[in-house]
Protein backbone atom coordinates (compact mmCIF):
# COMPACT_ATOMS: atom_id res chain seq x y z
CA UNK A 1 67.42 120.87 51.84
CA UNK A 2 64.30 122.82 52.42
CA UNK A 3 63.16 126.31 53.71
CA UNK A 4 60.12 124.81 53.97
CA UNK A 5 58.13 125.24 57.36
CA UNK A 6 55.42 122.34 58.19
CA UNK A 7 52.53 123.41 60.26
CA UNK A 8 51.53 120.96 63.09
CA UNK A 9 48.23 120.62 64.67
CA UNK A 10 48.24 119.14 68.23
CA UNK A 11 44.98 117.89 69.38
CA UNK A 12 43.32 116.91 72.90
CA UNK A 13 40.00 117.05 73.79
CA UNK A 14 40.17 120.58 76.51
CA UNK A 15 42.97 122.24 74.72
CA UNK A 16 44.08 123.42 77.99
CA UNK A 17 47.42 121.39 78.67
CA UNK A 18 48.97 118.74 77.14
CA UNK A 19 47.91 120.03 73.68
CA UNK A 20 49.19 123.41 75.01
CA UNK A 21 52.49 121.98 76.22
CA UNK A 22 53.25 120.19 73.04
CA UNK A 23 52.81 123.32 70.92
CA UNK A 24 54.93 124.88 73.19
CA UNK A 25 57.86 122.78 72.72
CA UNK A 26 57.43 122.14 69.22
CA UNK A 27 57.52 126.19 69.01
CA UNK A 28 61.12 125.96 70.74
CA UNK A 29 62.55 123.18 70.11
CA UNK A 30 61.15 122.95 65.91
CA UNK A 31 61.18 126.39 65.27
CA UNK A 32 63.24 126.37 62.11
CA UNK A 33 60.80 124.24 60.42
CA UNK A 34 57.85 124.05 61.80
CA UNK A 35 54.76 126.36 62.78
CA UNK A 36 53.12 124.78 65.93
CA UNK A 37 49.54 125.00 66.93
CA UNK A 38 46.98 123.02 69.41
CA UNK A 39 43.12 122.85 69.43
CA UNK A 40 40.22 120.99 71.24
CA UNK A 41 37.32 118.62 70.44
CA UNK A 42 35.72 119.99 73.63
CA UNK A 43 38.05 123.35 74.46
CA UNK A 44 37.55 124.56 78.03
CA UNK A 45 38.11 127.85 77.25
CA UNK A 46 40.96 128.59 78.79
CA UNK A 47 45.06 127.40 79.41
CA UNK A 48 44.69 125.06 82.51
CA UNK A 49 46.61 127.36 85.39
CA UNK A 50 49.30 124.85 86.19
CA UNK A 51 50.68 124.54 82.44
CA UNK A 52 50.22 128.10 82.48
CA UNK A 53 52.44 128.27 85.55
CA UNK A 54 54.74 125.54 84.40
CA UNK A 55 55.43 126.35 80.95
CA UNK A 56 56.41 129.93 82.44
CA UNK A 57 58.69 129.04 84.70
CA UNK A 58 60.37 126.85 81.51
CA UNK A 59 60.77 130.34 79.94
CA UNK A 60 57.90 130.32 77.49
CA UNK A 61 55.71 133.03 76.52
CA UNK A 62 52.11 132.13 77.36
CA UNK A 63 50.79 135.72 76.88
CA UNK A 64 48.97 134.56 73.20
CA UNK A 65 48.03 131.00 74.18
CA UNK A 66 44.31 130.18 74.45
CA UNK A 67 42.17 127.29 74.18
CA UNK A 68 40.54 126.54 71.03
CA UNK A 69 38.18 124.86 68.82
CA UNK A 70 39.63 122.52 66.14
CA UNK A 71 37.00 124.40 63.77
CA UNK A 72 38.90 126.87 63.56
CA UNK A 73 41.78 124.47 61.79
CA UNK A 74 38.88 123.25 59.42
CA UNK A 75 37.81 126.70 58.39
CA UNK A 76 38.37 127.82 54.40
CA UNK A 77 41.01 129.91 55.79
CA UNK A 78 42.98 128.12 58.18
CA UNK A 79 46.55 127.23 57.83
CA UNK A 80 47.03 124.07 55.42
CA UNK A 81 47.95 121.69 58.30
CA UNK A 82 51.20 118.62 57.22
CA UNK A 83 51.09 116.75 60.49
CA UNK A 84 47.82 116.53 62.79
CA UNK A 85 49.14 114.69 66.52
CA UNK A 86 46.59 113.36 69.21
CA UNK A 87 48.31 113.53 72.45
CA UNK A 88 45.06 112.05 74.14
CA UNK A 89 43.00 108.79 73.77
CA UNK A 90 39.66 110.21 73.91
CA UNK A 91 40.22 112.62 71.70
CA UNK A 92 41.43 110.11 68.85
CA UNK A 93 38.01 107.86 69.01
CA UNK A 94 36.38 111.10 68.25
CA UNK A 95 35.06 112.33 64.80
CA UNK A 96 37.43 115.12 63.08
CA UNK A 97 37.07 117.22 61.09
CA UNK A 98 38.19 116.72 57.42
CA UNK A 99 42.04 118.44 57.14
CA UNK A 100 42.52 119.35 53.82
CA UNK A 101 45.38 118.21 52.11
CA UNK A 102 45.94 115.23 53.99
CA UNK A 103 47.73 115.91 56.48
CA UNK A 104 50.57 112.70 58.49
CA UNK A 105 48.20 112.09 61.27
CA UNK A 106 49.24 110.42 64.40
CA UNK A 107 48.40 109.13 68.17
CA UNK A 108 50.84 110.16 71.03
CA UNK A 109 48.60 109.62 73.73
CA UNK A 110 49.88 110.98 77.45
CA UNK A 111 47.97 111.10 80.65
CA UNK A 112 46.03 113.57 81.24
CA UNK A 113 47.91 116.14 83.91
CA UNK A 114 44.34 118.61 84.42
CA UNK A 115 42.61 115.29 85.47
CA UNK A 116 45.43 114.05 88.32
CA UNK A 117 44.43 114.67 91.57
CA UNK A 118 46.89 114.63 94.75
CA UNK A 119 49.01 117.38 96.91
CA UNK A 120 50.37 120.86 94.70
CA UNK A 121 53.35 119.46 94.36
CA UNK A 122 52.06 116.12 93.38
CA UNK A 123 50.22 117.60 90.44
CA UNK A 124 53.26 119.92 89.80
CA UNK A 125 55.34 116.54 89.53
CA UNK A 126 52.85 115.03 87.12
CA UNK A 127 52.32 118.36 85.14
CA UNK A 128 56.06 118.13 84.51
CA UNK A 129 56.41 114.63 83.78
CA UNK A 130 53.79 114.84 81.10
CA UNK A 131 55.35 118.15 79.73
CA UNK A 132 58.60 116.61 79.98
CA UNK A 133 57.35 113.31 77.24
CA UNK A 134 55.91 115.70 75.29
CA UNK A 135 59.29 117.37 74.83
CA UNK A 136 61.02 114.21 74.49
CA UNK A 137 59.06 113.30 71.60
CA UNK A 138 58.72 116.70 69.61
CA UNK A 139 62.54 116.83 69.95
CA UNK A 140 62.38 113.16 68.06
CA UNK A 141 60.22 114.87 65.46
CA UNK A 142 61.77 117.85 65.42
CA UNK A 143 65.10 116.09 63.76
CA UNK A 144 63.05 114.36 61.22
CA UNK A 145 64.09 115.04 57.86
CA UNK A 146 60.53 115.21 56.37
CA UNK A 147 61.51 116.63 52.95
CA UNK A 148 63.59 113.31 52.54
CA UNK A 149 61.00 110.75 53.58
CA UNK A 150 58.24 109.30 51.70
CA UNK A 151 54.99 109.52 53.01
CA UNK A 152 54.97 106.10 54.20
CA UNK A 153 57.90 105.98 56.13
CA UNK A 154 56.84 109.56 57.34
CA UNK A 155 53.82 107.80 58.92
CA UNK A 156 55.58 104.88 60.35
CA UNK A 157 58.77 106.88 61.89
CA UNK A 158 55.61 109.87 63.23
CA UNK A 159 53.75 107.06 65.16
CA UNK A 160 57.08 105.21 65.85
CA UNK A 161 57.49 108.70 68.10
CA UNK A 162 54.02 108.30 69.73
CA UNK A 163 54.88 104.54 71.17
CA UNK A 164 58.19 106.33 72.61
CA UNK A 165 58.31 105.87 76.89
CA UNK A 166 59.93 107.76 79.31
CA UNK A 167 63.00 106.48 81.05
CA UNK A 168 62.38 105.48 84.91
């Protein structure tokens, strides 16, 4: 056993949801051991109002959240990152940044909930679905015994999470 904590870098391309949402829940539901954070290839700028709204009325804090530039997880002085997740497609055929150290480095691609278009409470419905796969999975990882896995396994079991589908 380990009082280790792992930081985790969550990456989409706008940094204003799903990255958001998945840094979130790691926060809560992985707080023991790991340090969550999200960037952007392309960061809007700002959280997307509907996670905003929707990860607020789930009882987080968004007060400190903000969309950012993956930069700033490449700088000299940036946290030494152990895990770097891509919960979009486009942003995973983009180039990144070199993490130092080497970080497990996996795809757990989701649709994206800022590009749906339909009624409010469609795109309330398909914020939460999105939020709620993201959860699903960071609770997976969240119970993953890294200090007793090799990095291989590591790897396989991390992308093993990002091929996980929600019940209908």
């Amino acid at each position: 056993m380990t009082d280790r904590i792992y930081n985790v870098l969550f990456l989409c391309t706008g940094n204003s949801a799903r990255s958001i949402m998945a840094e979130c829940a790691l926060g809560r539901f992985g707080r023991d051991r790991f340090r969550a954070f999200s960037a952007g290839s392309h960061p809007t700028g700002h959280v997307h109002p509907r996670a905003a709204a929707l990860l607020t009325s789930l009882n987080y804090d968004t007060a400190a959240l903000r969309s950012k530039s993956w930069d700033e997880f490449s700088a000299p002085d940036a946290p030494m990152l152990d895990f770097v997740i891509t919960v979009c497609d486009r942003a995973r055929g983009e180039m990144c940044p070199k993490w130092p150290g080497q970080p497990v480095t996996a795809l757990w691609g989701v649709d994206d909930p800022a590009a749906f278009i339909g009624t409010e409470e469609q795109q309330w419905r398909f914020f939460l679905k999105i939020y709620t796969e993201l959860e699903n999975r960071v609770k997976l990882f969240a119970v993953l015994r890294v200090e007793l896995l090799d990095q291989l396994v590591l790897q396989q079991r991390v992308d093993d999470i990002g091929r996980t589908r929600p019940r209908d």
